[in-house]
Protein backbone atom coordinates (compact mmCIF):
# COMPACT_ATOMS: atom_id res chain seq x y z
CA UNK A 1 85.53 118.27 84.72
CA UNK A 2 85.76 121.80 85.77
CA UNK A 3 88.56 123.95 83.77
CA UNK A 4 91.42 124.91 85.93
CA UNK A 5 90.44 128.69 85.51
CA UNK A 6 87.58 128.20 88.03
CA UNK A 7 90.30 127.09 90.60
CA UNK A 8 91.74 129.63 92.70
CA UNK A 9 93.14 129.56 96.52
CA UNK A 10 91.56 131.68 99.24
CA UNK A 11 91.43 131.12 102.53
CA UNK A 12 89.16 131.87 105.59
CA UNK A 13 89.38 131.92 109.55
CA UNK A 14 87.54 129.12 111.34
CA UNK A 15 84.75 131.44 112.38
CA UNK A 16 84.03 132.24 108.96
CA UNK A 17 83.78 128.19 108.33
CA UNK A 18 81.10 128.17 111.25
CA UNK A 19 79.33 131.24 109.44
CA UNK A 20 79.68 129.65 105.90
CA UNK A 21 77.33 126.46 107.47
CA UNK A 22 75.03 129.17 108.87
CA UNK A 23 74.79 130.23 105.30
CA UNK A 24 75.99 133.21 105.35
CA UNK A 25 78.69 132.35 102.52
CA UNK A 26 76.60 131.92 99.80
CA UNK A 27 78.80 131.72 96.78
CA UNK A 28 80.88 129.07 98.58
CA UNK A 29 79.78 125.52 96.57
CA UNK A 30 80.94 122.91 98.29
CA UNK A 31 80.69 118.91 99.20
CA UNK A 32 83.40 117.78 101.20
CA UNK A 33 85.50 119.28 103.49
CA UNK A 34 88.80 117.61 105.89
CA UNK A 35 89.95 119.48 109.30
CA UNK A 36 93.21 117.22 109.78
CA UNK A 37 96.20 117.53 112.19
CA UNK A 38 98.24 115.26 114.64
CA UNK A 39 96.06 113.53 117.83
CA UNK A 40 95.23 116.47 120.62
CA UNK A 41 95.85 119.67 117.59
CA UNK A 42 91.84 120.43 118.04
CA UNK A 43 90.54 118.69 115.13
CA UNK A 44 87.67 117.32 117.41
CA UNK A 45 86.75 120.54 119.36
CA UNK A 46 86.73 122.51 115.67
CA UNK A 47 84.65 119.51 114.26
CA UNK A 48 81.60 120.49 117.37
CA UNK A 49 81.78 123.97 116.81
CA UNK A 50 79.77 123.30 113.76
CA UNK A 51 77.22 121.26 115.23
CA UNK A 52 76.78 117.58 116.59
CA UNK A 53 78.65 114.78 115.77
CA UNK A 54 76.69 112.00 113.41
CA UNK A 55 76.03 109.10 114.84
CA UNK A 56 74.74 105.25 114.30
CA UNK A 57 72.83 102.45 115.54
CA UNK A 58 72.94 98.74 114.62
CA UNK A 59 71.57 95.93 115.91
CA UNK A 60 74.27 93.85 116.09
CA UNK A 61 72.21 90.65 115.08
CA UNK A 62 69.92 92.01 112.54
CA UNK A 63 70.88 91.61 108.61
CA UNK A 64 72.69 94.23 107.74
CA UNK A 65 69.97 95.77 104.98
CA UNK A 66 67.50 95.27 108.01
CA UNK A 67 69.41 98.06 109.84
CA UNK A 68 68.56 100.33 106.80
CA UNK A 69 64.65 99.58 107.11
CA UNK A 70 63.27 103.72 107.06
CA UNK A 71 64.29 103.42 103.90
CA UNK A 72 62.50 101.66 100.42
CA UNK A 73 64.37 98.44 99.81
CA UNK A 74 66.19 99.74 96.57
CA UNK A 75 67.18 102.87 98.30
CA UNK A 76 68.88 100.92 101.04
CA UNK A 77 70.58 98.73 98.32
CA UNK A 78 71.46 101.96 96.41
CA UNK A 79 72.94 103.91 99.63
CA UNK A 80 75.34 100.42 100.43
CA UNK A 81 76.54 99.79 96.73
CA UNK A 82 76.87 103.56 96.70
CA UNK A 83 79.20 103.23 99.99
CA UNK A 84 81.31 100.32 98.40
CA UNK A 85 79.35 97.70 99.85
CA UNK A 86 77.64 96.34 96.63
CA UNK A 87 77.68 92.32 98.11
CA UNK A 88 74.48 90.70 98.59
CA UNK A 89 76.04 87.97 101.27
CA UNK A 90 77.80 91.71 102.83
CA UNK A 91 74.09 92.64 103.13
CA UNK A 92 72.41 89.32 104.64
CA UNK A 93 75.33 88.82 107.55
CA UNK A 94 74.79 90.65 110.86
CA UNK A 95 76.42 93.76 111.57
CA UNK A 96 78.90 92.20 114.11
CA UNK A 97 80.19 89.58 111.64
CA UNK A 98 81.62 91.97 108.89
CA UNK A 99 84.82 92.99 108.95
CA UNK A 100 85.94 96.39 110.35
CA UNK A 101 86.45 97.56 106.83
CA UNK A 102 82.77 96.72 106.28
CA UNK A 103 81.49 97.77 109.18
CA UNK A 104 83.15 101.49 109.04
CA UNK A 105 81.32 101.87 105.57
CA UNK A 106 78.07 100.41 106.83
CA UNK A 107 78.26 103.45 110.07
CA UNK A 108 79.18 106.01 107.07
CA UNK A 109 76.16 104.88 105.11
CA UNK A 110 74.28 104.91 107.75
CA UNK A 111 75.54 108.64 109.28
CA UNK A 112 75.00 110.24 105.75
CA UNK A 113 71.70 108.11 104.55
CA UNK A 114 69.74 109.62 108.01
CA UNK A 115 71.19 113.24 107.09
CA UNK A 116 68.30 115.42 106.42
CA UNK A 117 67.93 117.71 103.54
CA UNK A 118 70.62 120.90 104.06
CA UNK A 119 72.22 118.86 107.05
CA UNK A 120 76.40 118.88 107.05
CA UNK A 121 76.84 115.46 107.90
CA UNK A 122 80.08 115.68 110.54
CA UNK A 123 82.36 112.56 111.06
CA UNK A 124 85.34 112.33 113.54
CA UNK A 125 88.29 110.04 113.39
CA UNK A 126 87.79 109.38 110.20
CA UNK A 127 89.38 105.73 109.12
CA UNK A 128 91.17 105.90 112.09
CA UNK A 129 90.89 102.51 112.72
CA UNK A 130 91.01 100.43 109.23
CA UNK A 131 94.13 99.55 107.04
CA UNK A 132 95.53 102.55 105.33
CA UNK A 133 94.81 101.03 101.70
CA UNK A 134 90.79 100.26 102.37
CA UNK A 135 90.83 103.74 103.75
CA UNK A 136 91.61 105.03 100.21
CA UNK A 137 89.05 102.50 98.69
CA UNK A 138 86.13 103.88 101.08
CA UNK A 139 86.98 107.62 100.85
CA UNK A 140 87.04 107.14 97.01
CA UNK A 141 83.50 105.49 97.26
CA UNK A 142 82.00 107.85 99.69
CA UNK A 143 83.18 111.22 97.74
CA UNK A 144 81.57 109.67 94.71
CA UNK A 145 78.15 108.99 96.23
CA UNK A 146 78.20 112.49 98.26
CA UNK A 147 78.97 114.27 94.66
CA UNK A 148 76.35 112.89 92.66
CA UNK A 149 73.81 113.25 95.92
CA UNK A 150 75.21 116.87 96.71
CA UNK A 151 74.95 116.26 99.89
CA UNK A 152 77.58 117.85 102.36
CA UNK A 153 80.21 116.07 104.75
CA UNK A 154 83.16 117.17 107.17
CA UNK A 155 85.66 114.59 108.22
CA UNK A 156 88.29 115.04 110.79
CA UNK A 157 91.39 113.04 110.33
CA UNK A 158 94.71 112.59 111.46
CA UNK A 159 95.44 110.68 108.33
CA UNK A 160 96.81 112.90 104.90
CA UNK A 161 96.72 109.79 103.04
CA UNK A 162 93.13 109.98 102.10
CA UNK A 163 93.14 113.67 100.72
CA UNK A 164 93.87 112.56 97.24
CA UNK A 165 91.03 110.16 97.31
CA UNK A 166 88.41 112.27 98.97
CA UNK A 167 89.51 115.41 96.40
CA UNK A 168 88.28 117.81 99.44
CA UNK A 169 86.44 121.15 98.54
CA UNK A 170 88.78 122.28 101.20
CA UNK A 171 90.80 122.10 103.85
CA UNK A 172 91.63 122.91 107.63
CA UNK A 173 94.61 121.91 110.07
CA UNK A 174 94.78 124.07 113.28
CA UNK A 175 98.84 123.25 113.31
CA UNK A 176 98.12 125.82 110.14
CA UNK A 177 96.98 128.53 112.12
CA UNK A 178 93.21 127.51 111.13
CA UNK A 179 92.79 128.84 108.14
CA UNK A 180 90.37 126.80 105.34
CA UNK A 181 92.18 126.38 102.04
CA UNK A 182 90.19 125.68 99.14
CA UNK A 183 91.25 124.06 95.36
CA UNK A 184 94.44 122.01 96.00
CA UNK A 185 93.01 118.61 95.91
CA UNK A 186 90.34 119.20 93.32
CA UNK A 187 93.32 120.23 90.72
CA UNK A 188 95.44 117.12 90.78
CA UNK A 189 92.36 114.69 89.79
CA UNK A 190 91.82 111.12 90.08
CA UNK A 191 94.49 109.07 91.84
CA UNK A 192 96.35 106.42 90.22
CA UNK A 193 95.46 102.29 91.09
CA UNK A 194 98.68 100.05 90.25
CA UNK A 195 97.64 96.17 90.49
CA UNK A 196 99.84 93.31 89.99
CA UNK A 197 98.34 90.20 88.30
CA UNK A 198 99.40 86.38 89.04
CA UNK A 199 97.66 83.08 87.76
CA UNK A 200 96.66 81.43 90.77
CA UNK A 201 95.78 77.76 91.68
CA UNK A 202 92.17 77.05 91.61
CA UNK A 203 91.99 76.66 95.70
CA UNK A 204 92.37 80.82 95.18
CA UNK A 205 89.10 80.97 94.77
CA UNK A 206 88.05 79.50 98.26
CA UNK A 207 89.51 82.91 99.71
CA UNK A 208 86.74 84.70 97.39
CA UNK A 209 83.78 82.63 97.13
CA UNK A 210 81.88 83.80 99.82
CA UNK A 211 81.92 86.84 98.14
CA UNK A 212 80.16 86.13 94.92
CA UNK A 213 76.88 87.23 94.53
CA UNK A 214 75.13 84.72 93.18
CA UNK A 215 76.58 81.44 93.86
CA UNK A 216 80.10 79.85 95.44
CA UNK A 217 80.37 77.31 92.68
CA UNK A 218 83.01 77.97 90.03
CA UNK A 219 84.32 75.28 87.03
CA UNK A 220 87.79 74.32 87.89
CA UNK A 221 89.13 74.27 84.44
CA UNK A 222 88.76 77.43 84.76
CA UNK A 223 91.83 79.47 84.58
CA UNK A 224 92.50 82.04 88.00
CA UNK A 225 93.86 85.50 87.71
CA UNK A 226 94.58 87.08 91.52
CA UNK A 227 94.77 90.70 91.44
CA UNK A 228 96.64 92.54 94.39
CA UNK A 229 97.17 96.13 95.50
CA UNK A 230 100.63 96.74 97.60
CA UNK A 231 100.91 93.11 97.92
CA UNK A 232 97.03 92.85 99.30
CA UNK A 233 94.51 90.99 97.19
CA UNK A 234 91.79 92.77 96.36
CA UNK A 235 90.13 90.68 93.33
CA UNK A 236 90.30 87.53 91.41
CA UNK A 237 88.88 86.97 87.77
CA UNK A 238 88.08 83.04 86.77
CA UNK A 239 88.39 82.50 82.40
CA UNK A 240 86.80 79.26 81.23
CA UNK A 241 87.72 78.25 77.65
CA UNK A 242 84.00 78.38 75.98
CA UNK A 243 83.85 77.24 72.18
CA UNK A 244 81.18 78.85 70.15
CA UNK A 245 79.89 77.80 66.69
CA UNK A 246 82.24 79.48 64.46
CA UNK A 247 84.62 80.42 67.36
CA UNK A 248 86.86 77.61 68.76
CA UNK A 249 88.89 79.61 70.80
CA UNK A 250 86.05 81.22 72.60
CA UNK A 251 86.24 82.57 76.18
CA UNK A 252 83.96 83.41 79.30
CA UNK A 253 84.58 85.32 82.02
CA UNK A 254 82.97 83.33 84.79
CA UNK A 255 83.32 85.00 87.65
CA UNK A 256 84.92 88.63 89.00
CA UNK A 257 84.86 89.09 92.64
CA UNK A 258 86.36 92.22 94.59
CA UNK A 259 86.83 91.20 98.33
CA UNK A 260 84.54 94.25 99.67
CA UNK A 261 87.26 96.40 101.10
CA UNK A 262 88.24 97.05 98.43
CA UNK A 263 84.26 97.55 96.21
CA UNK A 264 83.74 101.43 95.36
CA UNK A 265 86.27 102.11 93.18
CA UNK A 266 85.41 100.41 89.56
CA UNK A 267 88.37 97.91 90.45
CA UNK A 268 86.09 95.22 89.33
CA UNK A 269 85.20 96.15 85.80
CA UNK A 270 88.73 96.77 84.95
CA UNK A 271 90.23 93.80 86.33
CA UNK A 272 87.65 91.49 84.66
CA UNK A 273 88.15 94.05 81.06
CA UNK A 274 92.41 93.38 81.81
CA UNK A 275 91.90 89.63 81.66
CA UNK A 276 89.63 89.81 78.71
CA UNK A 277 92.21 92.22 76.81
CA UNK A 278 94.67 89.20 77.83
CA UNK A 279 92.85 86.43 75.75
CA UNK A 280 92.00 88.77 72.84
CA UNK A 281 95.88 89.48 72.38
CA UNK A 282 96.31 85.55 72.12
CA UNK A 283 94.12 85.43 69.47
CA UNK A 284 90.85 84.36 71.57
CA UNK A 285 87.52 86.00 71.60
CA UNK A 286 85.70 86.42 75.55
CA UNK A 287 82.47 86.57 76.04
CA UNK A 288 80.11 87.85 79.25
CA UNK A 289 77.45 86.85 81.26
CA UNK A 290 76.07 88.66 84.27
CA UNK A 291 72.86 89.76 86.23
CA UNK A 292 74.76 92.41 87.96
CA UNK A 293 72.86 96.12 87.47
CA UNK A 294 76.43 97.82 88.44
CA UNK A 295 78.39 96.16 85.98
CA UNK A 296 76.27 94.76 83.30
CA UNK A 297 75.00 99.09 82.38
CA UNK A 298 78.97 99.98 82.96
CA UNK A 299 79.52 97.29 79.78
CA UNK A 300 76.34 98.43 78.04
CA UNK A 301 77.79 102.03 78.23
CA UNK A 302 81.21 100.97 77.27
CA UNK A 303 83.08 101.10 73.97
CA UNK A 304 84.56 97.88 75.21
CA UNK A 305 81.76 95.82 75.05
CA UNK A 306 79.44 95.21 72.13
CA UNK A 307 75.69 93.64 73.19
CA UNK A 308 75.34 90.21 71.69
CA UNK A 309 72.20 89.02 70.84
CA UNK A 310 70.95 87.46 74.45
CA UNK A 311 71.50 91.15 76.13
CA UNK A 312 68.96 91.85 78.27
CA UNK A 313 66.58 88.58 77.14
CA UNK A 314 65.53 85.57 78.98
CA UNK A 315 66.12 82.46 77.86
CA UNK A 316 63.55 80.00 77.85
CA UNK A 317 63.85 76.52 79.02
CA UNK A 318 62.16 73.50 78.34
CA UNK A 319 59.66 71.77 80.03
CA UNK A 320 61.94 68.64 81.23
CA UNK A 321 65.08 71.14 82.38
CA UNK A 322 65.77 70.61 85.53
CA UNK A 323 65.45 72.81 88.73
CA UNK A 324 68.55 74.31 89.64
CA UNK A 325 69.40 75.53 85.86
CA UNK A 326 66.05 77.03 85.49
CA UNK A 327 66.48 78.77 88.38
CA UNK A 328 70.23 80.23 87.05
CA UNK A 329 69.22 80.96 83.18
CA UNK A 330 66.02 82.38 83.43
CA UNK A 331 67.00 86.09 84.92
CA UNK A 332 67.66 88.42 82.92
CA UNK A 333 71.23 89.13 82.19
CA UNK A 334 73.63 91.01 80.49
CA UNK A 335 75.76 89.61 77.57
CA UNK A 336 78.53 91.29 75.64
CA UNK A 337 81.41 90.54 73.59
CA UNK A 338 84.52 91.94 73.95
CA UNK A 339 85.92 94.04 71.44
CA UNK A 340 88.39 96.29 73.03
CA UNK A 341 92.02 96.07 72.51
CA UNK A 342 94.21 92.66 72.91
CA UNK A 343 97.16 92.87 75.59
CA UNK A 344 100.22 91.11 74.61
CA UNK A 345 103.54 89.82 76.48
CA UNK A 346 101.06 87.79 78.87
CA UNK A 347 101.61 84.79 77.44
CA UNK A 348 103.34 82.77 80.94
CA UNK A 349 100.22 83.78 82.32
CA UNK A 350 97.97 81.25 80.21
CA UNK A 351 99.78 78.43 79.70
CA UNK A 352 97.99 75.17 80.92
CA UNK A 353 98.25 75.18 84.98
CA UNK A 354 100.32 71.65 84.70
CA UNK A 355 102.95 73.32 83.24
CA UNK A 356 103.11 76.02 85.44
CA UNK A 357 103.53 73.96 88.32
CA UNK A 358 106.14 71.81 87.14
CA UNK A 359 108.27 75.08 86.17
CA UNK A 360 108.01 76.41 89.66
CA UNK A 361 108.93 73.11 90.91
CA UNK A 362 112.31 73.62 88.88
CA UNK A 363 112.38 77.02 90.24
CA UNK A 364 112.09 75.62 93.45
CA UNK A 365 115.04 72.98 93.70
């Protein structure tokens, strides 16, 4: 993170923002810049000055990933897990079947993925038409991927809800005579995520399933943890009790799935690491098990997580094994331990699903 000392306010006229993308400002670093306001304040006629508008086109019935064909398969992969759209079923469905969420990401990973080298990619009405909360979840995702590309956007906006996400280089509203102001949002930092938890009836999971990326199935002993963000879900975590030699209150994590609204924004490695910290402060031990790149290196990174001995190996089967679980245990995967923290005062949260529903029953008469 930069110090605060390299943070400073200065301000410029909008024809010195046209000349800056000429490149005539050359000491003026920058990624992302906002030009917001109220509907008819000239956001739009500002945003052309500085060239043409960035544009898409999907075929409607192709595969999603097939709309991303001039580039190499992992690019395209890449670009959309970049974008917040890191689901494989996301990527097989045709355009016109995702949800608008999911289809305003795909259009911005399309816009910026077909900018050329040095091109300021230039969006208008920017999340004008998804729910205020994924707008915070994409403009997270999509300042992330343009700072570690260095590439260069401007969105116009009638929204202010998003500048704390996006962390603009700068700033322009013509209600504010049209000046570009530079630092604000860069000095406060990261926004805040407050999620409530609930244990959840295993028929939770039918909301979520189409979601997972490898399979639908799920055990239903299996304990559910829904995870919702200003009373939206946004993610559900499954626990199955898993005894180990040595280890009778063993755990597994058996599934995390973030609906993909709301992908982009590391909500799913903390939800799953919440629900782990859970069990460890009752005493348990939880284990993991996936094949996903994203969050299998973000465990093998973490201080969280120690490697057990089957990280990164394939097990081998015997001859007389059947289909289906050769096809599921013979990839590669990652598998840790946790070893961060416990969480206690969670307790009403694990007790045995029977019980639960008998209490709220009482609660209910």
């Amino acid at each position: 993170m930069f110090a605060f000392s390299l943070f400073f306010s200065i301000s410029f006229t909008i024809c010195s923002l046209v000349n800056f993308n000429l490149g005539e400002a050359k000491n003026f670093d920058w990624n992302i810049g906002v030009i917001y306001g109220s509907s008819g304040s000239g956001k739009t006629t500002i945003l052309k000055k500085l060239g043409k508008l960035s544009e898409s086109n999907f075929n409607d019935n192709k595969p999603l990933i097939s709309n991303f064909d001039w580039l190499e398969p992992n690019e395209a992969t890449l670009l959309l897990t970049s974008m917040g759209l890191s689901s494989i079923p996301t990527w097989l469905r045709p355009f016109k079947l995702l949800s608008n969420g999911e289809q305003y990401r795909a259009e911005l990973a399309y816009k910026v993925g077909k900018a050329k080298e040095g091109e300021v990619v230039l969006i208008d009405e920017y999340t004008s038409v998804v729910d205020r909360d994924v707008a915070k979840a994409m403009s997270f995702a999509l300042q992330k991927y343009i700072r570690k590309t260095n590439k260069r956007i401007v969105l116009a906006s009638c929204h202010y809800d998003i500048m704390e996400w996006l962390m603009p280089d700068w700033t322009c509203s013509p209600q504010k005579g049209g000046v570009l102001e530079r630092g604000e949002w860069l000095r406060q930092g990261k926004p805040q995520i407050k999620l409530q938890i609930s244990r959840v009836e295993p028929s939770a999971w039918d909301f979520f399933k189409k979601h997972h990326y490898l399979t639908e199935n799920v055990n239903k002993s299996c304990k559910f943890f829904l995870f919702q963000w200003n009373n939206k879900p946004v993610g559900i975590v499954a626990m199955i009790n898993q005894p180990r030699k040595g280890c009778s209150n063993g755990f597994a994590l058996s599934r995390t799935v973030v609906l993909p609204d709301f992908q982009g924004m590391g909500i799913g490695s903390k939800i799953s690491e919440i629900c782990a910290s859970i069990f460890v402060g009752a005493g348990g031990k939880v284990y993991t098990k996936t094949v996903n790149p994203a969050l299998g290196e973000y465990r093998n990174k973490s201080n969280k997580f120690r490697p057990t001995a089957q990280n990164g190996k394939i097990r081998k089967l015997k001859e007389d094994t059947d289909k289906k679980a050769r096809n599921r245990l013979t990839r590669a995967s990652y598998c840790h331990e946790y070893i961060g923290e416990g969480m206690n005062g969670y307790d009403e949260l694990l007790k045995p699903i029977k019980e639960m529903r008998n209490n709220k029953q009482k609660q209910n008469k």
